[in-house]
PDB file of N, CA and C in Angstrom:
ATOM      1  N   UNK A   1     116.827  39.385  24.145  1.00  0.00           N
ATOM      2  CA  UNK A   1     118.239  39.213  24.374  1.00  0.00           C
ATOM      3  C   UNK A   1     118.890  38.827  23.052  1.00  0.00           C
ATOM      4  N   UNK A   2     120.021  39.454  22.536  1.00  0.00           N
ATOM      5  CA  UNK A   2     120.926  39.286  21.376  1.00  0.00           C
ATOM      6  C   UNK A   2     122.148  38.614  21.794  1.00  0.00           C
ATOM      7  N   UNK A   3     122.585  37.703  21.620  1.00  0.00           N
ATOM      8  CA  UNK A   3     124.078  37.089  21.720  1.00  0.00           C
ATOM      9  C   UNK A   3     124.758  37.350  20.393  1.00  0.00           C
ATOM     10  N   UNK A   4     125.655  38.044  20.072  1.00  0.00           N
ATOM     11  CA  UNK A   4     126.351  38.641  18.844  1.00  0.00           C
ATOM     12  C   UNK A   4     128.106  38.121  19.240  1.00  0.00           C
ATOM     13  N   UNK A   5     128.264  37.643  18.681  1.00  0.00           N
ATOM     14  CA  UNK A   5     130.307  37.717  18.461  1.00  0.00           C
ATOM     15  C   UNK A   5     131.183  38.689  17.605  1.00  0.00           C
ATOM     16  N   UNK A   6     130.068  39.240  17.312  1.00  0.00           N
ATOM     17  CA  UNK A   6     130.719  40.801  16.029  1.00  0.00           C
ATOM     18  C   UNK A   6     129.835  41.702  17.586  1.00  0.00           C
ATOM     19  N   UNK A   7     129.883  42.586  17.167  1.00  0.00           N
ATOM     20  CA  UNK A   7     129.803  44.249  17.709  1.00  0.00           C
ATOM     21  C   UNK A   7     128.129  44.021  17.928  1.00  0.00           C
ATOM     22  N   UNK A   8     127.813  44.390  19.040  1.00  0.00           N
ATOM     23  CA  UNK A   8     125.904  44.761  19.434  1.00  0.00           C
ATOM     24  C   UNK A   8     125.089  46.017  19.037  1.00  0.00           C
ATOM     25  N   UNK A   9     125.961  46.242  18.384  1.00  0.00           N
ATOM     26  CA  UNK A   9     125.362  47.865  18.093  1.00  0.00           C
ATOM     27  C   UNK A   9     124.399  47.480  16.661  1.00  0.00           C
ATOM     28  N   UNK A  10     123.018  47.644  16.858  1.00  0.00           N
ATOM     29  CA  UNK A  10     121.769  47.243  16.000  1.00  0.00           C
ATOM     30  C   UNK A  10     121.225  46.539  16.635  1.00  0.00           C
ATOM     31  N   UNK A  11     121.300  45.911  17.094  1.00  0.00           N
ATOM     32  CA  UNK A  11     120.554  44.531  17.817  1.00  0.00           C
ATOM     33  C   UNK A  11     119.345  45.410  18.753  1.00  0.00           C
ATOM     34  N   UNK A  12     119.694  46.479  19.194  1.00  0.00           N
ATOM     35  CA  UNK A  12     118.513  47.256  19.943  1.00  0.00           C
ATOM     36  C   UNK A  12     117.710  47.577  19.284  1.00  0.00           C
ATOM     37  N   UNK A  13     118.371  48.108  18.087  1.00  0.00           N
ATOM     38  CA  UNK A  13     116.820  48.615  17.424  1.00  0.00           C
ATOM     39  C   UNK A  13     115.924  47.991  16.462  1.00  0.00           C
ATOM     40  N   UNK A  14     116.979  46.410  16.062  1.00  0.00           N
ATOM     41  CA  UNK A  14     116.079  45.455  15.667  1.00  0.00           C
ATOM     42  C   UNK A  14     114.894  44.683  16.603  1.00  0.00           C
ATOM     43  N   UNK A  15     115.494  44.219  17.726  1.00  0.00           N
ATOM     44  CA  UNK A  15     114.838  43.729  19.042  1.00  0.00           C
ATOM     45  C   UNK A  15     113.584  44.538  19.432  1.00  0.00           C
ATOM     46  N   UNK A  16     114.144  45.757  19.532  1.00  0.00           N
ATOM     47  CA  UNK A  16     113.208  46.860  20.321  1.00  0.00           C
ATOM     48  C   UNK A  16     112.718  46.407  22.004  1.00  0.00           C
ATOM     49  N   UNK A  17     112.340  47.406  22.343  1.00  0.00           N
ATOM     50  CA  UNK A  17     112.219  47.219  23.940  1.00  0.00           C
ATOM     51  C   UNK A  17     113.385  47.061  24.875  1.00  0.00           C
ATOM     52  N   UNK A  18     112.987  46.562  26.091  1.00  0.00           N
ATOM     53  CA  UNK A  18     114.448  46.300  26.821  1.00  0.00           C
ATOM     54  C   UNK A  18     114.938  44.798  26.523  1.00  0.00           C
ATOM     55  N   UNK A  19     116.314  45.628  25.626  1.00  0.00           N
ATOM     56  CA  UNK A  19     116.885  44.414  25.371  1.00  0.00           C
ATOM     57  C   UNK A  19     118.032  44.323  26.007  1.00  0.00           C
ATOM     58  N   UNK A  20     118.985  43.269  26.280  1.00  0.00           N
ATOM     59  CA  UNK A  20     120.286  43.228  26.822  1.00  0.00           C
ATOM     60  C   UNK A  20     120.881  42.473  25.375  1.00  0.00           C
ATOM     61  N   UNK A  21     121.983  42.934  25.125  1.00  0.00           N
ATOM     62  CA  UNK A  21     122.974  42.273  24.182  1.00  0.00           C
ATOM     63  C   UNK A  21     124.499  41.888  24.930  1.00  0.00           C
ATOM     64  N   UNK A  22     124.556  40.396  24.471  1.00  0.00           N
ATOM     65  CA  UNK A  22     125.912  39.955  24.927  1.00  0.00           C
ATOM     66  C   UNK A  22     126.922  40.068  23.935  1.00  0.00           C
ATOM     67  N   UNK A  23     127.931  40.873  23.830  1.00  0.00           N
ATOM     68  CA  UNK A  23     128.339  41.250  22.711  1.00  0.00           C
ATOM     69  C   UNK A  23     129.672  42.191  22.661  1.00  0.00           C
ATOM     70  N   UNK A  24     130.285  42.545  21.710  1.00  0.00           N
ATOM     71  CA  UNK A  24     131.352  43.536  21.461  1.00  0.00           C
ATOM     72  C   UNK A  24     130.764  44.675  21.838  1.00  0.00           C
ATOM     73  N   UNK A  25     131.644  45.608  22.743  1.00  0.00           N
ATOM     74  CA  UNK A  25     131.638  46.505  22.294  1.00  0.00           C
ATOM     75  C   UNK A  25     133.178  47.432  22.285  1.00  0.00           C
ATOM     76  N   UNK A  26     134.157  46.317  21.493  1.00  0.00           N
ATOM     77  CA  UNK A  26     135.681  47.064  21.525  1.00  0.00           C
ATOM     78  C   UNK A  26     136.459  45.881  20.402  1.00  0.00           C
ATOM     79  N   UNK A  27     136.902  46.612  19.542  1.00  0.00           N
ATOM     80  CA  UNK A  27     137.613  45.292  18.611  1.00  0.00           C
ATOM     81  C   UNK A  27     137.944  44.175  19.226  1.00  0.00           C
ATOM     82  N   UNK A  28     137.743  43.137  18.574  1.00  0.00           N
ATOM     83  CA  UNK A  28     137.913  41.936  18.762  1.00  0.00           C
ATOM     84  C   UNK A  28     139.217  41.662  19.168  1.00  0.00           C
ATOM     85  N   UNK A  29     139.659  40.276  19.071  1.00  0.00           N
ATOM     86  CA  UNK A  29     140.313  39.279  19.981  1.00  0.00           C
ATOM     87  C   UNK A  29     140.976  38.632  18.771  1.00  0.00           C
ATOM     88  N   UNK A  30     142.419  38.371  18.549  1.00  0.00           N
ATOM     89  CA  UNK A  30     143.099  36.862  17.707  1.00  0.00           C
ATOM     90  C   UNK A  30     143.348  35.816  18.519  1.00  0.00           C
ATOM     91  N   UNK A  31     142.601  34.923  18.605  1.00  0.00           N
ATOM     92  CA  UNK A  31     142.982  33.776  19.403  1.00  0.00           C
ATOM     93  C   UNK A  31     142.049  32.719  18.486  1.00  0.00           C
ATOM     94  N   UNK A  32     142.456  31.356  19.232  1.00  0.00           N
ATOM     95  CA  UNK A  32     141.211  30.221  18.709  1.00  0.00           C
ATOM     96  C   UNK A  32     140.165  30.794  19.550  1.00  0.00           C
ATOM     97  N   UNK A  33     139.016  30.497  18.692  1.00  0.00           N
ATOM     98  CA  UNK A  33     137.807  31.276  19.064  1.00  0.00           C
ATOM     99  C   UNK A  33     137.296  30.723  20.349  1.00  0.00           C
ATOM    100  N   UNK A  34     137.553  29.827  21.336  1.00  0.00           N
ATOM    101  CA  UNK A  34     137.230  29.733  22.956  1.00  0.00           C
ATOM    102  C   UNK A  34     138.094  31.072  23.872  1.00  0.00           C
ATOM    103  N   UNK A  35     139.581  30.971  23.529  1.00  0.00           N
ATOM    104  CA  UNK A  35     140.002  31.757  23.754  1.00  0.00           C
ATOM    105  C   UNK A  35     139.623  32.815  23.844  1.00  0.00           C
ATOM    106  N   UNK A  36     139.153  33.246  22.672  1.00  0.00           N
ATOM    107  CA  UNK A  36     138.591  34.697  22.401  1.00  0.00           C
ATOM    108  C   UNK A  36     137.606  35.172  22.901  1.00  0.00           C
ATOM    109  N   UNK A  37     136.694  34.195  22.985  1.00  0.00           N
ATOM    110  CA  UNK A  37     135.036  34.507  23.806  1.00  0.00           C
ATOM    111  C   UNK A  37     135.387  34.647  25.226  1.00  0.00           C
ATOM    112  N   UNK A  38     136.383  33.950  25.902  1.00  0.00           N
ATOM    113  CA  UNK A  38     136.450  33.961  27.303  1.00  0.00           C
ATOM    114  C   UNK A  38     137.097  35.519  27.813  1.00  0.00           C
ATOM    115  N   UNK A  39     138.469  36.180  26.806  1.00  0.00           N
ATOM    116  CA  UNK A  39     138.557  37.187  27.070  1.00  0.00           C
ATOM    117  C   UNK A  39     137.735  38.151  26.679  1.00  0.00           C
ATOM    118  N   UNK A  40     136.875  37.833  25.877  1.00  0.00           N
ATOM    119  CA  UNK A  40     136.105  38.876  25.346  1.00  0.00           C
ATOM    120  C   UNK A  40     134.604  38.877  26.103  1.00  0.00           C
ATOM    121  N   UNK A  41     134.742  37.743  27.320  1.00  0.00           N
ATOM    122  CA  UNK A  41     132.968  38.077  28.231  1.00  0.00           C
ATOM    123  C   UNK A  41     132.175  37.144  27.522  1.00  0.00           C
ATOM    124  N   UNK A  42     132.243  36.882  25.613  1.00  0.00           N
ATOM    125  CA  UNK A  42     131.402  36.245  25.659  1.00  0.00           C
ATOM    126  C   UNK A  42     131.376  34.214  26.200  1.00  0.00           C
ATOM    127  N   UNK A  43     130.935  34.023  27.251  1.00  0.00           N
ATOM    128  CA  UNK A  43     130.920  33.266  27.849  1.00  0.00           C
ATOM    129  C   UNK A  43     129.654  32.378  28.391  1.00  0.00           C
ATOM    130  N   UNK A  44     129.080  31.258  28.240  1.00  0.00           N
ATOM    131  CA  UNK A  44     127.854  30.430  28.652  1.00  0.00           C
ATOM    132  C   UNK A  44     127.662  31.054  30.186  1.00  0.00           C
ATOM    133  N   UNK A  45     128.266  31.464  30.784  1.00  0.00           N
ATOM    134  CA  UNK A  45     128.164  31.962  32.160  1.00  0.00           C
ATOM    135  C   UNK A  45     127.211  33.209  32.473  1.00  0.00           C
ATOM    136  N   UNK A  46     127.754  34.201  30.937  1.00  0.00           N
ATOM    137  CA  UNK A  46     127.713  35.683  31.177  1.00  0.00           C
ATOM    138  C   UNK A  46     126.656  35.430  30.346  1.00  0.00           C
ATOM    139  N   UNK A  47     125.807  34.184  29.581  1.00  0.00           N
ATOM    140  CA  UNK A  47     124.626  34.615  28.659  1.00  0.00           C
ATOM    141  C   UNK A  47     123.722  34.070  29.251  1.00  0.00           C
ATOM    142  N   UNK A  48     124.183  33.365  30.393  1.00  0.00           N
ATOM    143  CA  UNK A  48     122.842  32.502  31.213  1.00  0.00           C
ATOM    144  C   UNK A  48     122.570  33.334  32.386  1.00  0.00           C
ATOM    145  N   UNK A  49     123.668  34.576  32.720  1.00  0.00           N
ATOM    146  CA  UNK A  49     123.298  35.404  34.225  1.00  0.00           C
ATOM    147  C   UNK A  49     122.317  36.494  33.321  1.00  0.00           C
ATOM    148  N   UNK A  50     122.435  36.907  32.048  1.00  0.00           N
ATOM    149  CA  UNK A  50     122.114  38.038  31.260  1.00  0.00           C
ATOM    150  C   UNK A  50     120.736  37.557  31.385  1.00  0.00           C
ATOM    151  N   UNK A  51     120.180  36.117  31.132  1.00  0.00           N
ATOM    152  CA  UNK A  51     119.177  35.030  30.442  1.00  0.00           C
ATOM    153  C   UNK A  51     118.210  35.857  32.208  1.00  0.00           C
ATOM    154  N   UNK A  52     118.609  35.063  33.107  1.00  0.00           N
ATOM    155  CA  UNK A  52     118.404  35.364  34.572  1.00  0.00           C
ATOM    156  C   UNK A  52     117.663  36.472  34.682  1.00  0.00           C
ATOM    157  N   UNK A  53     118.415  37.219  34.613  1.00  0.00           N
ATOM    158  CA  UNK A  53     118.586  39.336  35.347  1.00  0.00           C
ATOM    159  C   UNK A  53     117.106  39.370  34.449  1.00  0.00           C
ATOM    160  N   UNK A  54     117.113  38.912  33.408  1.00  0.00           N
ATOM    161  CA  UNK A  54     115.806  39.491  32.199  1.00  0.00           C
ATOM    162  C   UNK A  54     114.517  38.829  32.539  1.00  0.00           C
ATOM    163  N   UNK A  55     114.842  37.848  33.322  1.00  0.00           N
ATOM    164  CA  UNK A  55     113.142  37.143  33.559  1.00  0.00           C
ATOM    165  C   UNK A  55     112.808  37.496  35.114  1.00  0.00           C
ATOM    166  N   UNK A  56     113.480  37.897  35.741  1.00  0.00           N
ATOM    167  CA  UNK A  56     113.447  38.114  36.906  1.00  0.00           C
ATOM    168  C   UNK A  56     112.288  39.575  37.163  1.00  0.00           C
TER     169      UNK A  56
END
């Protein structure tokens, strides 16, 4: 699993295998950076269900 705040695109083929990345995939956000993660998904919520789905 990759948690990225820039763009996920590499993270697969560094990782290799099945990976899930929490991450961009659409230009970013101007806000204070809570702001930004919340509209943008990245969120403690969405990296602990991602965390989940993968050990399951």
């Amino acid at each position: 699993m990759a948690v990225e705040a820039g763009r996920g695109i590499g993270w697969r083929d560094l990782i290799g295998g099945d990976v899930e990345v929490v991450g961009l995939d659409t230009f970013g956000k101007s806000a204070p950076a809570p702001a930004a993660y919340e509209a943008l998904g990245i969120t403690a919520k969405r990296i602990a269900e991602t965390a989940r789905r993968m050990v399951k």
